[in-house]
Protein backbone atom coordinates (compact mmCIF):
# COMPACT_ATOMS: atom_id res chain seq x y z
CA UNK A 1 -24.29 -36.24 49.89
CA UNK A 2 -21.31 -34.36 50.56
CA UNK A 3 -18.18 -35.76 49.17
CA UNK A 4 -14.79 -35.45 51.69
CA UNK A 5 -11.08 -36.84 51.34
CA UNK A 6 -9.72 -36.88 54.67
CA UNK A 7 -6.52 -38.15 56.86
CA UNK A 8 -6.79 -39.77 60.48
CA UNK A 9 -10.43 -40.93 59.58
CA UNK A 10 -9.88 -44.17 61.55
CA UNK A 11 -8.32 -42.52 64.71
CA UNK A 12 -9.82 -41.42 68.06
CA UNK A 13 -11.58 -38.03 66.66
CA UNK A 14 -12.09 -38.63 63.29
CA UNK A 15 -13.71 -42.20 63.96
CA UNK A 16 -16.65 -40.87 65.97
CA UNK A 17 -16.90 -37.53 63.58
CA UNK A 18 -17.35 -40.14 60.30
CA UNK A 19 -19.67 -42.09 62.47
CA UNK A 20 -21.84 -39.49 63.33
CA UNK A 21 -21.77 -37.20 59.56
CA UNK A 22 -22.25 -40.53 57.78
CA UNK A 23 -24.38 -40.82 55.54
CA UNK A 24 -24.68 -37.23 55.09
CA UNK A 25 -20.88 -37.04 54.06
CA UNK A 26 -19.38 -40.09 52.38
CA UNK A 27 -15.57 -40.21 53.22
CA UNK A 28 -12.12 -41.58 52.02
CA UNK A 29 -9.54 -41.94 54.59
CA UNK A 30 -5.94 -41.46 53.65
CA UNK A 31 -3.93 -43.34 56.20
CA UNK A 32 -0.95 -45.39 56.68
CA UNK A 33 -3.98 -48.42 56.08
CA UNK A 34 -5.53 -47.52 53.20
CA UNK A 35 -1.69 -46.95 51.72
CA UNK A 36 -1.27 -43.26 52.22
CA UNK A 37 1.83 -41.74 53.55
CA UNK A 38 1.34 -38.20 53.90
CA UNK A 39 5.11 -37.76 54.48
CA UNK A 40 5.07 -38.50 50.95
CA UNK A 41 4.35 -35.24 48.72
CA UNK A 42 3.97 -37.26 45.80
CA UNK A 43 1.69 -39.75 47.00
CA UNK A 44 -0.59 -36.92 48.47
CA UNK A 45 -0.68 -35.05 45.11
CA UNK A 46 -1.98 -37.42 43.14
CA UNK A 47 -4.54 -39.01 45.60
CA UNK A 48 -5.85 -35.35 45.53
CA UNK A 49 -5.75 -34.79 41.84
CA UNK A 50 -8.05 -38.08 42.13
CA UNK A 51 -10.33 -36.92 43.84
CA UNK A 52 -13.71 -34.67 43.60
CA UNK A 53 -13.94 -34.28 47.09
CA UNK A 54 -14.19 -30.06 47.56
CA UNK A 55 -12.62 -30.99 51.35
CA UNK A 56 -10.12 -32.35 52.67
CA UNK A 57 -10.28 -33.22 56.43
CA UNK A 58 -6.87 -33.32 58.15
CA UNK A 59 -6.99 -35.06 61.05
CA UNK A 60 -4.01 -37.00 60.60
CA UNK A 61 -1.03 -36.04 63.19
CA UNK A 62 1.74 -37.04 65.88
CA UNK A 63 0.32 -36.32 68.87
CA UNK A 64 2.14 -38.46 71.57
CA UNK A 65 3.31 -35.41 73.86
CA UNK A 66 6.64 -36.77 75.48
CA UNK A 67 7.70 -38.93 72.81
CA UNK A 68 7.80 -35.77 70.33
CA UNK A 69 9.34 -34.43 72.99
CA UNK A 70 12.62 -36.42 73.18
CA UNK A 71 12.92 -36.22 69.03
CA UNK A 72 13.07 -32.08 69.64
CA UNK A 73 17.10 -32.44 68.77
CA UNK A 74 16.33 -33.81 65.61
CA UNK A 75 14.46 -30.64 64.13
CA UNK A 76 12.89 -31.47 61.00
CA UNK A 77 13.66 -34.59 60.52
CA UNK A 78 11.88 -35.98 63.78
CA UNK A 79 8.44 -37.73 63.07
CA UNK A 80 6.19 -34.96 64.95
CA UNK A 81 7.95 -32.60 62.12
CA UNK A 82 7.31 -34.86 58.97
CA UNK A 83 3.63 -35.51 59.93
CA UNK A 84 2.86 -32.48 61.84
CA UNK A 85 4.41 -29.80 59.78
CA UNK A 86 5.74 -31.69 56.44
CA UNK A 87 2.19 -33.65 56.06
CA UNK A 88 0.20 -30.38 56.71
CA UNK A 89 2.20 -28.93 53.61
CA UNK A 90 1.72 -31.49 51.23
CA UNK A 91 -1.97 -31.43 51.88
CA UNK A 92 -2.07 -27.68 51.67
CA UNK A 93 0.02 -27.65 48.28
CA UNK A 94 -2.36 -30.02 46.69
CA UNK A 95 -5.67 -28.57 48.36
CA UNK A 96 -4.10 -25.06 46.59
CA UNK A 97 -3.56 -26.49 43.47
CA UNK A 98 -6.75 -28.76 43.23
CA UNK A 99 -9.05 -26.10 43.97
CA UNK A 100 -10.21 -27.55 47.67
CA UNK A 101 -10.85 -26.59 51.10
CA UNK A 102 -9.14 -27.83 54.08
CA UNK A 103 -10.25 -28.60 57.77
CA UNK A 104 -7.31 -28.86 60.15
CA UNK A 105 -7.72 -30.15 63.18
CA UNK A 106 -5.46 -28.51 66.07
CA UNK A 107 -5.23 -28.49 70.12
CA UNK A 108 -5.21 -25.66 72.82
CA UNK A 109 -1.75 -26.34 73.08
CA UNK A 110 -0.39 -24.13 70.92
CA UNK A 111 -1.09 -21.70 73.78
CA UNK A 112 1.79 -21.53 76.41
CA UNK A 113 -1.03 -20.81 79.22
CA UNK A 114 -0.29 -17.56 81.13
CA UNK A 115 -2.66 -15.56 79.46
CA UNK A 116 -5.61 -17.32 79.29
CA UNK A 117 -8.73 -17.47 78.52
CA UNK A 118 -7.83 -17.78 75.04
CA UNK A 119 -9.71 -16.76 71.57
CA UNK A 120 -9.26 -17.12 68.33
CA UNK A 121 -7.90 -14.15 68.30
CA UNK A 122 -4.75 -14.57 70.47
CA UNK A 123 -1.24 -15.26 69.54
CA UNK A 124 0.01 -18.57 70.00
CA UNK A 125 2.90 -19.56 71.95
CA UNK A 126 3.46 -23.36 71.88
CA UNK A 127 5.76 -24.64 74.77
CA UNK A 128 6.55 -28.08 73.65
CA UNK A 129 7.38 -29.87 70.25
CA UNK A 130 4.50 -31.54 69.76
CA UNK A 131 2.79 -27.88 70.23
CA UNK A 132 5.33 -26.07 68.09
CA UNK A 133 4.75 -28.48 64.63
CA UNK A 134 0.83 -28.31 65.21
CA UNK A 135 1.52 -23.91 65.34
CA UNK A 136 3.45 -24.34 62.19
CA UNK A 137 0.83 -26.88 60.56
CA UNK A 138 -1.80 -24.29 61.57
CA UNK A 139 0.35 -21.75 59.56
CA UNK A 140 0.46 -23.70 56.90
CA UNK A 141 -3.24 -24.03 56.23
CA UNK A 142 -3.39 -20.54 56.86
CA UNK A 143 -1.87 -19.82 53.74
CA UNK A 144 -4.59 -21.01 52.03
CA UNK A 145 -6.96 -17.86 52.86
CA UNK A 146 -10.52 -18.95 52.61
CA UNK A 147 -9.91 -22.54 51.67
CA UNK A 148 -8.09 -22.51 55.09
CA UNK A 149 -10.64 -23.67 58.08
CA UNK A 150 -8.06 -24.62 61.47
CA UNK A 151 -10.80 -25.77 64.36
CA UNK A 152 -8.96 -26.26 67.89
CA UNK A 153 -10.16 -28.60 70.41
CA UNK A 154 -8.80 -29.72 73.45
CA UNK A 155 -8.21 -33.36 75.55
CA UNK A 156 -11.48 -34.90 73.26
CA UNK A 157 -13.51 -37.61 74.46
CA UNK A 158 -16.65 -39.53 73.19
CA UNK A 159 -19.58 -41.21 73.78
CA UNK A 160 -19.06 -44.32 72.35
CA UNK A 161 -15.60 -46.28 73.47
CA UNK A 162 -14.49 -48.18 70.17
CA UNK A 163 -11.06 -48.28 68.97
CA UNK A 164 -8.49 -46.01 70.73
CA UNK A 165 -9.56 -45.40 74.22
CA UNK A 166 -9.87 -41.56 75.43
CA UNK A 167 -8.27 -40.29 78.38
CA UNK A 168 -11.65 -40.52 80.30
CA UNK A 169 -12.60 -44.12 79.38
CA UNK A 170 -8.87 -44.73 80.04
CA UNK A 171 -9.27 -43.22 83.77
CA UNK A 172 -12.90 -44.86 84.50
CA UNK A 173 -10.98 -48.54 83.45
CA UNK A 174 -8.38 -47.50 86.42
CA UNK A 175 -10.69 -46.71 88.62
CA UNK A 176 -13.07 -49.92 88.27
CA UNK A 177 -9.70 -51.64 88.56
CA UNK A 178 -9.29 -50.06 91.80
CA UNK A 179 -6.02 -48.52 90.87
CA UNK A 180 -4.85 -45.35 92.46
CA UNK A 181 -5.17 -41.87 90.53
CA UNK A 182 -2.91 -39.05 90.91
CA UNK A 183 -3.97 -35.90 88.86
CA UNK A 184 -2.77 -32.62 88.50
CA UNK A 185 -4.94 -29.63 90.67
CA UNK A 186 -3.33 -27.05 89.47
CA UNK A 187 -3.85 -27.31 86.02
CA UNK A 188 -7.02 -26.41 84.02
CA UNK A 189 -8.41 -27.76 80.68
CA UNK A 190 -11.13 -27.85 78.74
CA UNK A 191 -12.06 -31.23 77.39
CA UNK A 192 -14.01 -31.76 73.94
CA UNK A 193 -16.67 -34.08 73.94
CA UNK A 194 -16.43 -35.24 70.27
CA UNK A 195 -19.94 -35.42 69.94
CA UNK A 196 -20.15 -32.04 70.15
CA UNK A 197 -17.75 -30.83 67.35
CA UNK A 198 -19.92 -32.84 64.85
CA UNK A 199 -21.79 -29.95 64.39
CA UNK A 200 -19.87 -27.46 64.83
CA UNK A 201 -18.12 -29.37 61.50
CA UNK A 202 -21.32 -29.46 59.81
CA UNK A 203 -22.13 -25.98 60.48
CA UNK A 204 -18.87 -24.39 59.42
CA UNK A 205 -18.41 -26.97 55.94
CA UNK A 206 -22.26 -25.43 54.87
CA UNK A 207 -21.06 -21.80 55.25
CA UNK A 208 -17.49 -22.53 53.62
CA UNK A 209 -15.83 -20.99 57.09
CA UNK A 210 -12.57 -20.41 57.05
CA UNK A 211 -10.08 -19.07 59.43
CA UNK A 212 -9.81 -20.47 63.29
CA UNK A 213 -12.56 -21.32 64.92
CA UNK A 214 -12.58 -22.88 69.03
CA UNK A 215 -14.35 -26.19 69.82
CA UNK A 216 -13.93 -27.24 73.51
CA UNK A 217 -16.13 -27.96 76.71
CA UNK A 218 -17.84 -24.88 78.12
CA UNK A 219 -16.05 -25.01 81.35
CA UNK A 220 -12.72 -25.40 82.57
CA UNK A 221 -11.70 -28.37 84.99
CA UNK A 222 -8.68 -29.63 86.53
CA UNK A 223 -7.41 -33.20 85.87
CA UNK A 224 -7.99 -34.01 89.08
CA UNK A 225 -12.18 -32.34 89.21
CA UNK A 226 -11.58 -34.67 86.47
CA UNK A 227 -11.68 -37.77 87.91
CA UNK A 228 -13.28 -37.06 90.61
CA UNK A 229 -16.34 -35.97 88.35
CA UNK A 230 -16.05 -39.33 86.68
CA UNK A 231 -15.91 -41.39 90.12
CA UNK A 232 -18.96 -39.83 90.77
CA UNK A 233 -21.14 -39.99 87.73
CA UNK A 234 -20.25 -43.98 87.90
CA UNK A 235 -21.07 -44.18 91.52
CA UNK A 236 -17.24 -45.54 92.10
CA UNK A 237 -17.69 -44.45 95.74
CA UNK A 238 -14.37 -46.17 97.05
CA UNK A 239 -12.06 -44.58 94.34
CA UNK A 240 -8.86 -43.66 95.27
CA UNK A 241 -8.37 -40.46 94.08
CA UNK A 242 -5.56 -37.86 94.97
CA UNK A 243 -3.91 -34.23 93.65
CA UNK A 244 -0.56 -33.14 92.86
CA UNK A 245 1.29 -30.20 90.71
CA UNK A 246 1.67 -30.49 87.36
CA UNK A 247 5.12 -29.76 88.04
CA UNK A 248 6.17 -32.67 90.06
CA UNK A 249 3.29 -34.67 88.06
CA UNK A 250 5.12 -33.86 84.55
CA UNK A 251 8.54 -33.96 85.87
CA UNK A 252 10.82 -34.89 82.83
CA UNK A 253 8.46 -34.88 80.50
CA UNK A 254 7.46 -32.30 77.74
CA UNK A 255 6.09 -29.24 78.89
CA UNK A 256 2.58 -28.43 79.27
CA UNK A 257 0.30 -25.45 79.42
CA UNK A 258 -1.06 -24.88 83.02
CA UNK A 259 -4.03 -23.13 81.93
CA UNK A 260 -4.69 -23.26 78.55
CA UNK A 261 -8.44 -22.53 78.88
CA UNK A 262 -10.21 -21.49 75.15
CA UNK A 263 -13.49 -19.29 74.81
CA UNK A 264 -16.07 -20.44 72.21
CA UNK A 265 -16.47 -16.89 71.19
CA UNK A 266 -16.76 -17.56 67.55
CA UNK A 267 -19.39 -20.54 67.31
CA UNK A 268 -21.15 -19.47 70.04
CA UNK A 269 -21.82 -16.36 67.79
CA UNK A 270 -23.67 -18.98 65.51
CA UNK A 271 -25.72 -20.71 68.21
CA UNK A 272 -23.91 -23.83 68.66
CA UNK A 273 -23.43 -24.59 72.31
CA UNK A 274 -20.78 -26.97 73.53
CA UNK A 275 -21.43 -28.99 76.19
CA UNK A 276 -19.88 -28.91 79.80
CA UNK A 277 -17.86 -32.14 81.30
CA UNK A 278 -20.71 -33.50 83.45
CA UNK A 279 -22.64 -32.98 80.46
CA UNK A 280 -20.69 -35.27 78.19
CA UNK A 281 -20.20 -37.70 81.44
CA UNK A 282 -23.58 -38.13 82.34
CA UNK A 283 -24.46 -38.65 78.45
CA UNK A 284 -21.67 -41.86 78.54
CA UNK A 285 -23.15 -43.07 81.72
CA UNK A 286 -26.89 -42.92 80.36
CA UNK A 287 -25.56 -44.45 77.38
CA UNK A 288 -23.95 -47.30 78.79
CA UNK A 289 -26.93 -47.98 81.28
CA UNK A 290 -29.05 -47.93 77.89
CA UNK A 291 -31.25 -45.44 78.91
């Protein structure tokens, strides 16, 4: 049994990660439930110093887009900064000097999206906040040489709908509502389904990866393929379902990268496959039939 201290255990990715490595890996989550600040440098030191765990899972982080957004003015001292950046450090200082690994988790946003498709090997260029304090908590585990493991995934999704919904069991609740759907078609992503990344986690922890590595669906897809894919898969036949630009669909809102599209180059290289969208959709939809 492997032995791993993590933050953001309890949250939409690292719920359904835990899930699926238990009980190979026991875990202790470091959150704002269990009494864990990570904001706090002290409190992260000596929770560390506690503990035998060789990694640390960082999953932890500000991710709410727009709302990072509007703190932008207030530089370091706005929450996607203390958690995103600040957080990041304080984990990496006491990883250093406890003698363990870390596995941050980080999003194909740091790309600005005019030069895709991306590898591990190209240069960030974050547009938004939100983007900008994951770059710089990315360079902060980078420090750590080969103790540092940064995996990037992008607009994840799982199985399983418990806890905080995912933006696909979000959209399949509007459209059994009957609600109208406007999505970008002029934007392209590649959604992770979660299930997937398990192991791709297991695989990298055994060989003590470090470095970045690329977890995301195997092919790209517009928001608006998006739903459609998902109105069809549930045999919603009478969804309403229509396209727009990203740039009248974000319109005063933080910006995003139109076509942030990443390559599996690097895990591919060690035979893990990731599945496509309509993969991962028709897995939920056999799931919930109980097939």
């Amino acid at each position: 049994m492997i032995h791993i201290i993590g933050t953001g255990l309890s949250g939409l990715v690292g719920s359904r990660v835990t899930e699926l490595l238990h009980p190979e890996f026991q875990f202790e989550n470091l959150s704002l439930e269990t009494g864990i600040d990570i904001t706090d440098e002290y409190v992260v030191r000596e929770k560390l110093k506690q503990s035998s765990a060789p990694w640390v899972f960082h999953f932890a982080a500000m991710t709410d887009v727009d709302s990072a957004e509007k703190d932008r003015i207030l530089g370091e001292k706005s929450t996607a900064w203390r958690v995103n950046v600040s957080g990041t450090q304080h984990i990496v200082n006491a990883a250093r000097e406890f003698g363990k690994r870390v596995l941050y988790l980080s999003t194909d946003f740091v790309f600005d999206g005019t030069d895709g498709p991306y590898t591990e090997e190209h240069e960030p260029n974050p547009l938004s906040w939100y983007a900008m304090t994951k770059y710089e908590g990315e360079k902060c585990v980078r420090t750590l040489g080969e103790s540092g493991l940064v995996l990037r995934i992008a607009f994840p999704y799982k199985s399983r709908q418990t806890g905080k919904p995912d933006f696909v069991h979000r959209m399949l609740e509007e459209l059994r509502q009957g609600k109208r759907i406007t999505a970008p078609s002029d934007l392209l992503i590649t959604p992770t389904f979660i299930d997937d990344i398990v192991p791709v986690i297991r695989t990298l922890i055994g060989m003590n990866a470090f470095g970045i590595f690329h977890a995301v669906g195997n092919r790209a897809m517009s928001p608006y393929d998006i739903a459609l894919c998902v109105a069809r898969v549930f045999e919603l036949v009478n969804s309403d379902i229509a396209p727009s630009l990203s740039t009248s669909y974000y319109i005063n809102r933080a910006p995003r990268p139109v076509q942030a599209i990443l390559k599996n180059d690097k895990i591919e290289a060690l035979g893990l496959r990731m599945r496509s969208f309509e993969e991962g959709m028709d897995i939920i939809r056999s799931q919930e039939l109980g097939m």
